[in-house]
PDB file of N, CA and C in Angstrom:
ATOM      1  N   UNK A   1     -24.239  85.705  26.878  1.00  0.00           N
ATOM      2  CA  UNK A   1     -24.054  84.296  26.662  1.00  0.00           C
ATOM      3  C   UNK A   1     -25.400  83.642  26.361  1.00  0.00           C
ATOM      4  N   UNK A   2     -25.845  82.865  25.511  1.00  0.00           N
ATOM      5  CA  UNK A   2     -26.835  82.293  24.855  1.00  0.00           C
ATOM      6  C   UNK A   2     -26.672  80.746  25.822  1.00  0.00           C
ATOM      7  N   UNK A   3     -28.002  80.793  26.225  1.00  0.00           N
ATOM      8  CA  UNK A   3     -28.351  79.193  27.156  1.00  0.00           C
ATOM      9  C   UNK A   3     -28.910  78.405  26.486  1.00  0.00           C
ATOM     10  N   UNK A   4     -29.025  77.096  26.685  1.00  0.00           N
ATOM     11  CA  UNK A   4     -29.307  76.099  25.851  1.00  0.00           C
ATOM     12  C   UNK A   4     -31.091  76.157  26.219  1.00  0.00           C
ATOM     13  N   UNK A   5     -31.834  75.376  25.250  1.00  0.00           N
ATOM     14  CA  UNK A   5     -33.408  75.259  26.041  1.00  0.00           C
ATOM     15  C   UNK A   5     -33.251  74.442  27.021  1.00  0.00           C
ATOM     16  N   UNK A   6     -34.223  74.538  28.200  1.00  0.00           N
ATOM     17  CA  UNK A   6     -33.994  73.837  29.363  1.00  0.00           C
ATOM     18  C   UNK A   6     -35.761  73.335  29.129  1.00  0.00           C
ATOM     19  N   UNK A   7     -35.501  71.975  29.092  1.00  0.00           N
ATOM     20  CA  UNK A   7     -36.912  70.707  28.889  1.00  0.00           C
ATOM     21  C   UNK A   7     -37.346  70.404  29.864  1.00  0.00           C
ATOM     22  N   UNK A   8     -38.828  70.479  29.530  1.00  0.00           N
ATOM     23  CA  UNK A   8     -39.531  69.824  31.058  1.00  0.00           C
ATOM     24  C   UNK A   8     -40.616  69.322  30.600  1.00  0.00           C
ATOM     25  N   UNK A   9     -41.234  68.798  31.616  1.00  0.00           N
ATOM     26  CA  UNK A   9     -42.909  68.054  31.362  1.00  0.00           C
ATOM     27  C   UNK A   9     -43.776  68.658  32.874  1.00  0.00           C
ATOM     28  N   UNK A  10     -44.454  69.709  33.106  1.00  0.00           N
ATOM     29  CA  UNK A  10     -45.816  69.818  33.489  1.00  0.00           C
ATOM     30  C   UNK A  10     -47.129  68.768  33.823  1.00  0.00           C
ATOM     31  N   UNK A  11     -47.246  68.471  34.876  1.00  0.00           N
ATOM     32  CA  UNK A  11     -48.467  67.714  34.980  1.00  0.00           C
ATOM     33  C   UNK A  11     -49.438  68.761  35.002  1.00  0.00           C
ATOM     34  N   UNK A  12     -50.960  67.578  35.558  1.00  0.00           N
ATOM     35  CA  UNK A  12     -52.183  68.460  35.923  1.00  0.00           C
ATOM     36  C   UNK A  12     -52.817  67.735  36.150  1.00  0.00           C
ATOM     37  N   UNK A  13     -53.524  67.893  37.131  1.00  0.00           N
ATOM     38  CA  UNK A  13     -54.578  67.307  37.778  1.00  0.00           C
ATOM     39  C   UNK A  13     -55.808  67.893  38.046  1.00  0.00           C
ATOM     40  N   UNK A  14     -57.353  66.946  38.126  1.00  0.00           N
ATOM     41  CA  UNK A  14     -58.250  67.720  37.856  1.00  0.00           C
ATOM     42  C   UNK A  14     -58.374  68.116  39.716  1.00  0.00           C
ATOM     43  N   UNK A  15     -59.014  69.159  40.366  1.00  0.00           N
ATOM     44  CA  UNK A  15     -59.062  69.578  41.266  1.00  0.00           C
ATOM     45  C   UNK A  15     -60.240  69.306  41.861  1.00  0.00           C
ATOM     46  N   UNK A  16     -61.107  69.661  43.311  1.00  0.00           N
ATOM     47  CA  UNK A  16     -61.986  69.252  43.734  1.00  0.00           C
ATOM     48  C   UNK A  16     -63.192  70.668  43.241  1.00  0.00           C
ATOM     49  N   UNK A  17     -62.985  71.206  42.505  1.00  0.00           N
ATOM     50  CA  UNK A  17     -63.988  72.396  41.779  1.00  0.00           C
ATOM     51  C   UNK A  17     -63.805  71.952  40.358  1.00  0.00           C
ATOM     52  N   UNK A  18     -63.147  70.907  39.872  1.00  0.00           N
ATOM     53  CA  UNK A  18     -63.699  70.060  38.390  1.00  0.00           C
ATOM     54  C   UNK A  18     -62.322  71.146  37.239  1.00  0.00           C
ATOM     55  N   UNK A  19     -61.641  71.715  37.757  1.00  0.00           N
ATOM     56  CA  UNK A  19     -60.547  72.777  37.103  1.00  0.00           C
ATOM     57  C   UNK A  19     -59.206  71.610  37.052  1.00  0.00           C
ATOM     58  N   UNK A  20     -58.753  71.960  35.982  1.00  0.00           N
ATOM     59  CA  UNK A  20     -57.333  71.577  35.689  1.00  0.00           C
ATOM     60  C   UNK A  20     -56.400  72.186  36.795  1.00  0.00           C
ATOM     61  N   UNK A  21     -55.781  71.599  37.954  1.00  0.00           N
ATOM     62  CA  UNK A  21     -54.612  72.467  38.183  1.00  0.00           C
ATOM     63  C   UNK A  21     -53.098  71.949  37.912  1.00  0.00           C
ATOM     64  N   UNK A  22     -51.956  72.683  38.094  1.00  0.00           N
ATOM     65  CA  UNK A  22     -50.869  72.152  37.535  1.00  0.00           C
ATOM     66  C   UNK A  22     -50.282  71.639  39.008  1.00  0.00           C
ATOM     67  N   UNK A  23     -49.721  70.427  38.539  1.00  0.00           N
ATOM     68  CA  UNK A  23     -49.078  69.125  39.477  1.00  0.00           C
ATOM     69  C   UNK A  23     -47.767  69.371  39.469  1.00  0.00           C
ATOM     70  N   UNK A  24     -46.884  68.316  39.543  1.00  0.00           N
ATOM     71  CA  UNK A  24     -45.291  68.130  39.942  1.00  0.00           C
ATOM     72  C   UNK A  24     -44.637  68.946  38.380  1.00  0.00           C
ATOM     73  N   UNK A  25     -43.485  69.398  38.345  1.00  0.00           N
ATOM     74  CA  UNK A  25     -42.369  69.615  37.407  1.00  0.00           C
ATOM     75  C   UNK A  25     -41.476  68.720  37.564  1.00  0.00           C
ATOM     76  N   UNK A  26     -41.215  68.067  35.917  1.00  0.00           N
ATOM     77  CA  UNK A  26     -39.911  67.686  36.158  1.00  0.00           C
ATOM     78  C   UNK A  26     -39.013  68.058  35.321  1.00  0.00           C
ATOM     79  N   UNK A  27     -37.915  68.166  35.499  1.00  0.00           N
ATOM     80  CA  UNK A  27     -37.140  68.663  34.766  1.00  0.00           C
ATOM     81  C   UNK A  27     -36.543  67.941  33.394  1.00  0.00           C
ATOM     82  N   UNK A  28     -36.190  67.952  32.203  1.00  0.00           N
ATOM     83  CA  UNK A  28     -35.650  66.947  31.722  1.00  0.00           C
ATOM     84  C   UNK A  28     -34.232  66.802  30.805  1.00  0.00           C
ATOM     85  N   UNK A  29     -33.335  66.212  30.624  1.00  0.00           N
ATOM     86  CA  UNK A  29     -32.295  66.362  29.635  1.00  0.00           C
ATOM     87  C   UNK A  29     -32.514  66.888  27.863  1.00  0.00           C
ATOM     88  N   UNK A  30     -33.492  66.797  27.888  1.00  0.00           N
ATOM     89  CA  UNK A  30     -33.904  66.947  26.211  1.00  0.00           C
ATOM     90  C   UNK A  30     -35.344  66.634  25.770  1.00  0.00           C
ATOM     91  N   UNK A  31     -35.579  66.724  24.774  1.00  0.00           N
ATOM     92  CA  UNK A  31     -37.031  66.487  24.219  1.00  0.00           C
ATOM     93  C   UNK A  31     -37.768  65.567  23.845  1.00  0.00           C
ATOM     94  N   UNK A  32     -36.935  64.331  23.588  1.00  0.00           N
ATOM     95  CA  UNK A  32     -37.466  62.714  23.940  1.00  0.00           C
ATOM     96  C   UNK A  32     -37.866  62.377  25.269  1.00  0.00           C
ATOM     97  N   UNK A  33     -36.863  62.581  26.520  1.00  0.00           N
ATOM     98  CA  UNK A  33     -36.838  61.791  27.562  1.00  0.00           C
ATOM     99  C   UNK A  33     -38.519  63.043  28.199  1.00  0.00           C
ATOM    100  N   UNK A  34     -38.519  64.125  27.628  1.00  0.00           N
ATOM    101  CA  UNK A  34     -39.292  64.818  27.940  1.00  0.00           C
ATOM    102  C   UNK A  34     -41.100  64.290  27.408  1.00  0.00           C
ATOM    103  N   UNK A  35     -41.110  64.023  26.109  1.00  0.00           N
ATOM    104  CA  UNK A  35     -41.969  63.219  25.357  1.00  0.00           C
ATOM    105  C   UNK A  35     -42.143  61.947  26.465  1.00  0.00           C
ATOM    106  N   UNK A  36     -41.403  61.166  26.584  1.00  0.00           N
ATOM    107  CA  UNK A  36     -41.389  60.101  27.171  1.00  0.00           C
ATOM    108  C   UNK A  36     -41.862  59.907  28.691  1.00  0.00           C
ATOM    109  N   UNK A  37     -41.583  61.067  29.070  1.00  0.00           N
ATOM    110  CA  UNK A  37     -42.136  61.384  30.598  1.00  0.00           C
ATOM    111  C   UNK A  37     -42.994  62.159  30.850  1.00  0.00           C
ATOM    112  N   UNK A  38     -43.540  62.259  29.899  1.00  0.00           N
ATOM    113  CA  UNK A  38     -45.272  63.361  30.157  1.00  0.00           C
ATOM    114  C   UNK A  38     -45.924  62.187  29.582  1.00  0.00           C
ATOM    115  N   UNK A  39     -45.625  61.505  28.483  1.00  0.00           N
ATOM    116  CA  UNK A  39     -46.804  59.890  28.467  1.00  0.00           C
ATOM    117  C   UNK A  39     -46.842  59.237  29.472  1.00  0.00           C
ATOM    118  N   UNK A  40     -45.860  58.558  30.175  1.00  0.00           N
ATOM    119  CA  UNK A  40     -45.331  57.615  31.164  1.00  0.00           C
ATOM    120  C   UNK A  40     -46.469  58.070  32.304  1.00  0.00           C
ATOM    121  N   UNK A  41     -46.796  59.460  32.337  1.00  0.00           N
ATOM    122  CA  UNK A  41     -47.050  60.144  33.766  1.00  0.00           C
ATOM    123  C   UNK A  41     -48.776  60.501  33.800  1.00  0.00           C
ATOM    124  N   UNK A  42     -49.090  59.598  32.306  1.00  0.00           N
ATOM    125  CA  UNK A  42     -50.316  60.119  32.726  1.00  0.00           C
ATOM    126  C   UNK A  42     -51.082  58.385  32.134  1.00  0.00           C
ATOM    127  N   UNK A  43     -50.148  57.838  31.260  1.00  0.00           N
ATOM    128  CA  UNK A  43     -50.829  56.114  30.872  1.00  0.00           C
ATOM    129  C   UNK A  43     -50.492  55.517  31.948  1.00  0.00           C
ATOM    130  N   UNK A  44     -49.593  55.948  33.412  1.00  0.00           N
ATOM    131  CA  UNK A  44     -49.331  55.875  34.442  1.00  0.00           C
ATOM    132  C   UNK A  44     -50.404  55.873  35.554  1.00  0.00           C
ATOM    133  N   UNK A  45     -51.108  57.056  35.372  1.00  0.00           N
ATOM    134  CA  UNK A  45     -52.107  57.321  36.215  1.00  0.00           C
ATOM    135  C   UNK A  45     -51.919  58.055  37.135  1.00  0.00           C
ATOM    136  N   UNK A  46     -50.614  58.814  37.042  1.00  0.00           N
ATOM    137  CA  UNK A  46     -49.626  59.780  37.992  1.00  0.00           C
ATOM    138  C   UNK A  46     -50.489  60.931  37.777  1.00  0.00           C
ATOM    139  N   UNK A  47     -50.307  61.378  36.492  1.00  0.00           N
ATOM    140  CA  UNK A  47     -51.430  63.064  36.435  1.00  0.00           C
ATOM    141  C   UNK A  47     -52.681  62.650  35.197  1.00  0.00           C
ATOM    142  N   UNK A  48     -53.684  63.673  35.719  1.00  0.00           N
ATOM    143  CA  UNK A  48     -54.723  63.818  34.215  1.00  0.00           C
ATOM    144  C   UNK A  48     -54.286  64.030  33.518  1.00  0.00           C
ATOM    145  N   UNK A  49     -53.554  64.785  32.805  1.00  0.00           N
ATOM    146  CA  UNK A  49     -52.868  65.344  32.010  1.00  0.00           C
ATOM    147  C   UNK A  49     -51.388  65.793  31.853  1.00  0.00           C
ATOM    148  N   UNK A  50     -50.118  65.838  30.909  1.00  0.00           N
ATOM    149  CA  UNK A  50     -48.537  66.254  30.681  1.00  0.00           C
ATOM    150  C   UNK A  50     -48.644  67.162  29.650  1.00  0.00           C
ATOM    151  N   UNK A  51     -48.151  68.123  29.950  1.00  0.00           N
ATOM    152  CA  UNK A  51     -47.177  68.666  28.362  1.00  0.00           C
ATOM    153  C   UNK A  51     -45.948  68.643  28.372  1.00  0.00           C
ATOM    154  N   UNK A  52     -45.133  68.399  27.568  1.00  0.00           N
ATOM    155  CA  UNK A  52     -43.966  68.127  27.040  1.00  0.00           C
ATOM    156  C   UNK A  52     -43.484  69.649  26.954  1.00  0.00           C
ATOM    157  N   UNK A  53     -42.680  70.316  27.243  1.00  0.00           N
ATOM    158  CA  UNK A  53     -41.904  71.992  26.485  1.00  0.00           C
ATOM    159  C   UNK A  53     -40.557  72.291  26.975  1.00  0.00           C
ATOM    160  N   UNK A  54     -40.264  73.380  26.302  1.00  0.00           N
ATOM    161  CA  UNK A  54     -38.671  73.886  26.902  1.00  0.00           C
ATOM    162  C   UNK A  54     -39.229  75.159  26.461  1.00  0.00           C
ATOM    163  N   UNK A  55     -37.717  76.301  26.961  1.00  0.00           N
ATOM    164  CA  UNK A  55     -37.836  77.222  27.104  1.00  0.00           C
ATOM    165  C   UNK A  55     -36.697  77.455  27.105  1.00  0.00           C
ATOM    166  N   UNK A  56     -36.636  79.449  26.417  1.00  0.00           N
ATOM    167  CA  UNK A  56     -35.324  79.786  26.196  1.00  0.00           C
ATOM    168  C   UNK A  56     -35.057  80.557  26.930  1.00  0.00           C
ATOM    169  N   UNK A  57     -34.029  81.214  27.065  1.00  0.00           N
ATOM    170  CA  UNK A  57     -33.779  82.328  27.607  1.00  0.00           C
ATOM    171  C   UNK A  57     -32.848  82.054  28.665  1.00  0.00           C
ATOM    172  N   UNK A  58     -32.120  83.120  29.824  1.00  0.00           N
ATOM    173  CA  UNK A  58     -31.579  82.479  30.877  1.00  0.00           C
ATOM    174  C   UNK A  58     -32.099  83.378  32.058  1.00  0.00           C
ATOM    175  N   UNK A  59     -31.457  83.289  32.953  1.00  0.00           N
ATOM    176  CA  UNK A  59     -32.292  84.134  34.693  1.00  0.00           C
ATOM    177  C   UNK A  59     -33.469  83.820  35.020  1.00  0.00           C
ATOM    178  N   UNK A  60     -34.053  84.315  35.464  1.00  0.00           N
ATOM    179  CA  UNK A  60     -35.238  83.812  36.242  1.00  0.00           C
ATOM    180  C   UNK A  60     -36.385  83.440  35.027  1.00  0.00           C
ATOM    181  N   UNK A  61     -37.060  82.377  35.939  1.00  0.00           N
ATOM    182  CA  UNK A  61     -38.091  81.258  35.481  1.00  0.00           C
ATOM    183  C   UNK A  61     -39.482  82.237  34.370  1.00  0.00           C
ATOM    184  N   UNK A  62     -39.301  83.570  34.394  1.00  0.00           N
ATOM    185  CA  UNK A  62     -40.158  84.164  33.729  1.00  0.00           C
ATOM    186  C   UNK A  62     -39.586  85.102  32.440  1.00  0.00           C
ATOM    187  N   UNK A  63     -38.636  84.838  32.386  1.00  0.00           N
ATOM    188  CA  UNK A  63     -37.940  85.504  31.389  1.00  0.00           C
ATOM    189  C   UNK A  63     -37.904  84.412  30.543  1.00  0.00           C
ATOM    190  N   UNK A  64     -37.690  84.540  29.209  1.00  0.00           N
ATOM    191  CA  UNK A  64     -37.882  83.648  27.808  1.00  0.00           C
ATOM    192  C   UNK A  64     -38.798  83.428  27.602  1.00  0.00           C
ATOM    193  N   UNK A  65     -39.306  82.714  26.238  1.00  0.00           N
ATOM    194  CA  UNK A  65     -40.118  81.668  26.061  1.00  0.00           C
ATOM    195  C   UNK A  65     -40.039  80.987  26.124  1.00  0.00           C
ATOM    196  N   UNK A  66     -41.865  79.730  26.314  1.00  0.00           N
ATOM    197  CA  UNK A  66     -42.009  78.613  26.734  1.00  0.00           C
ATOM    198  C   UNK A  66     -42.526  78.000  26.065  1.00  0.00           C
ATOM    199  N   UNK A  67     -42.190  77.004  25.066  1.00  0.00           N
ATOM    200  CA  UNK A  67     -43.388  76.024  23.896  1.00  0.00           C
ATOM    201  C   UNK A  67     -43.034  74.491  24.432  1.00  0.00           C
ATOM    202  N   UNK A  68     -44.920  74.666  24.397  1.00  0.00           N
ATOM    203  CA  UNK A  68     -45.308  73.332  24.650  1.00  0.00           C
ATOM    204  C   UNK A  68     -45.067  72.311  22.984  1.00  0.00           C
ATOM    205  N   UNK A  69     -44.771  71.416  23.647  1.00  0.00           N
ATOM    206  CA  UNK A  69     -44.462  70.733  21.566  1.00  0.00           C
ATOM    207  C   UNK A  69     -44.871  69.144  21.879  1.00  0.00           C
ATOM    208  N   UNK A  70     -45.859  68.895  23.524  1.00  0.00           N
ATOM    209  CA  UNK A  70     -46.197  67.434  23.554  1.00  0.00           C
ATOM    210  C   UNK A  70     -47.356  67.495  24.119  1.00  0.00           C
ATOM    211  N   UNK A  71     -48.713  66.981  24.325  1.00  0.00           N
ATOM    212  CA  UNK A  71     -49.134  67.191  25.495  1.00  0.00           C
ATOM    213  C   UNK A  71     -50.077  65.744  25.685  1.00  0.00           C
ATOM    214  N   UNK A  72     -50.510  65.197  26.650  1.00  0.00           N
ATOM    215  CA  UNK A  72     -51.023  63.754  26.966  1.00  0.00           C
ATOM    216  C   UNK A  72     -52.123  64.319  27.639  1.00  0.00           C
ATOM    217  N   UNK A  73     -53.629  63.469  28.146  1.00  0.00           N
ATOM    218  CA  UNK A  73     -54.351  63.455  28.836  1.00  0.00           C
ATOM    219  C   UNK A  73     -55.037  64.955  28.483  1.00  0.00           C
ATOM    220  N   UNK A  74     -55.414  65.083  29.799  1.00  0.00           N
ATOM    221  CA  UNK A  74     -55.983  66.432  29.839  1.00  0.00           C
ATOM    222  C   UNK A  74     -55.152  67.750  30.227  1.00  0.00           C
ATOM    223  N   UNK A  75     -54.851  68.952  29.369  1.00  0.00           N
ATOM    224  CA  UNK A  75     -54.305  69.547  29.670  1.00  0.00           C
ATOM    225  C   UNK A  75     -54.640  71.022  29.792  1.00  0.00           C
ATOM    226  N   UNK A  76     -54.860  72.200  30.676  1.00  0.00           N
ATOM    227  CA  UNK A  76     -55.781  73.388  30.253  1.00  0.00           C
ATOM    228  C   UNK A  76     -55.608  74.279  28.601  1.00  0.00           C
ATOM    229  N   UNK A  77     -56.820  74.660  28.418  1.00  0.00           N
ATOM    230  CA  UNK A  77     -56.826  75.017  27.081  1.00  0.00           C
ATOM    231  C   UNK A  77     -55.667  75.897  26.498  1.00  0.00           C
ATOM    232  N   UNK A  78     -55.401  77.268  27.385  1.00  0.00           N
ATOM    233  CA  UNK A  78     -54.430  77.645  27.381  1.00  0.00           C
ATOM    234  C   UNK A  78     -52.981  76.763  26.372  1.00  0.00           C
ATOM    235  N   UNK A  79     -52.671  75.801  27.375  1.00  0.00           N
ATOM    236  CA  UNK A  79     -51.805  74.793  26.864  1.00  0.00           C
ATOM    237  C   UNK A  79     -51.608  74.065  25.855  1.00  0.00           C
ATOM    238  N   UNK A  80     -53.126  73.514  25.133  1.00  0.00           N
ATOM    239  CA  UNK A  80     -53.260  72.934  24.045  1.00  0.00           C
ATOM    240  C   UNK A  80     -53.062  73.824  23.220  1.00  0.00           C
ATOM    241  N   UNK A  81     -53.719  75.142  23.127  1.00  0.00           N
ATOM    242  CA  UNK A  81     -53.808  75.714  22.217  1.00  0.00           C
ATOM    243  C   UNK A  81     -52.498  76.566  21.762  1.00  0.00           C
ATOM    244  N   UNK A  82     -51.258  76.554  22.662  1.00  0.00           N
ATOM    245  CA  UNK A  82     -50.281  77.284  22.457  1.00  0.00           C
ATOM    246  C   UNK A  82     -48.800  75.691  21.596  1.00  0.00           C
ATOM    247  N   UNK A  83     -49.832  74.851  21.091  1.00  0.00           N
ATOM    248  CA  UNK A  83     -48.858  73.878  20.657  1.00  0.00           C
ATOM    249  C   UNK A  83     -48.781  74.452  19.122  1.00  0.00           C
ATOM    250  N   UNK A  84     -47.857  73.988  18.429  1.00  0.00           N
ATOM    251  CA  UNK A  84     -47.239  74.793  17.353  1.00  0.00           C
ATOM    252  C   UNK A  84     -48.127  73.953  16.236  1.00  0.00           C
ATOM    253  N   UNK A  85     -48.564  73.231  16.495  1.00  0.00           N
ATOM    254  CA  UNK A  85     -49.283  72.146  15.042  1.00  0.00           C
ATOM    255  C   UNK A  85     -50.759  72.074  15.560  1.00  0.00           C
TER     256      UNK A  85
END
């Protein structure tokens, strides 16, 4: 059975050794409200940094792929650099 992408937004925050670490998950209905809540969360002042992504696949959280397709603030390089544009 083929699963739908499941959307989220990633925070990050800078840590007390000056490193990006990753903050709250939230989950999201789709790829706007996802867009919309990784800006919100960082012109907010909630995290340093959001990325916007979904992911395919189904079963556990490490199976599929994961593309980032938003990202706000500061986000680790890793992250930026795995955006499709």
């Amino acid at each position: 059975m083929k699963s739908k992408p499941i959307y989220g937004v990633q925070t990050f925050m800078w840590d007390s050794k000056g490193n990006l670490a990753p903050g709250r998950f939230t989950t999201c209905k789709d790829a706007d409200e996802a867009r919309r809540i990784a800006e919100e969360k960082v012109d907010g002042a909630h995290a340093d940094g959001a990325a916007a992504f979904f992911r395919t696949g189904a079963g556990e959280f490490d199976e599929g792929e994961v593309y980032a397709f938003a990202t706000y603030g500061s986000v680790p390089r890793g992250v930026a650099d795995a955006l499709p544009f």
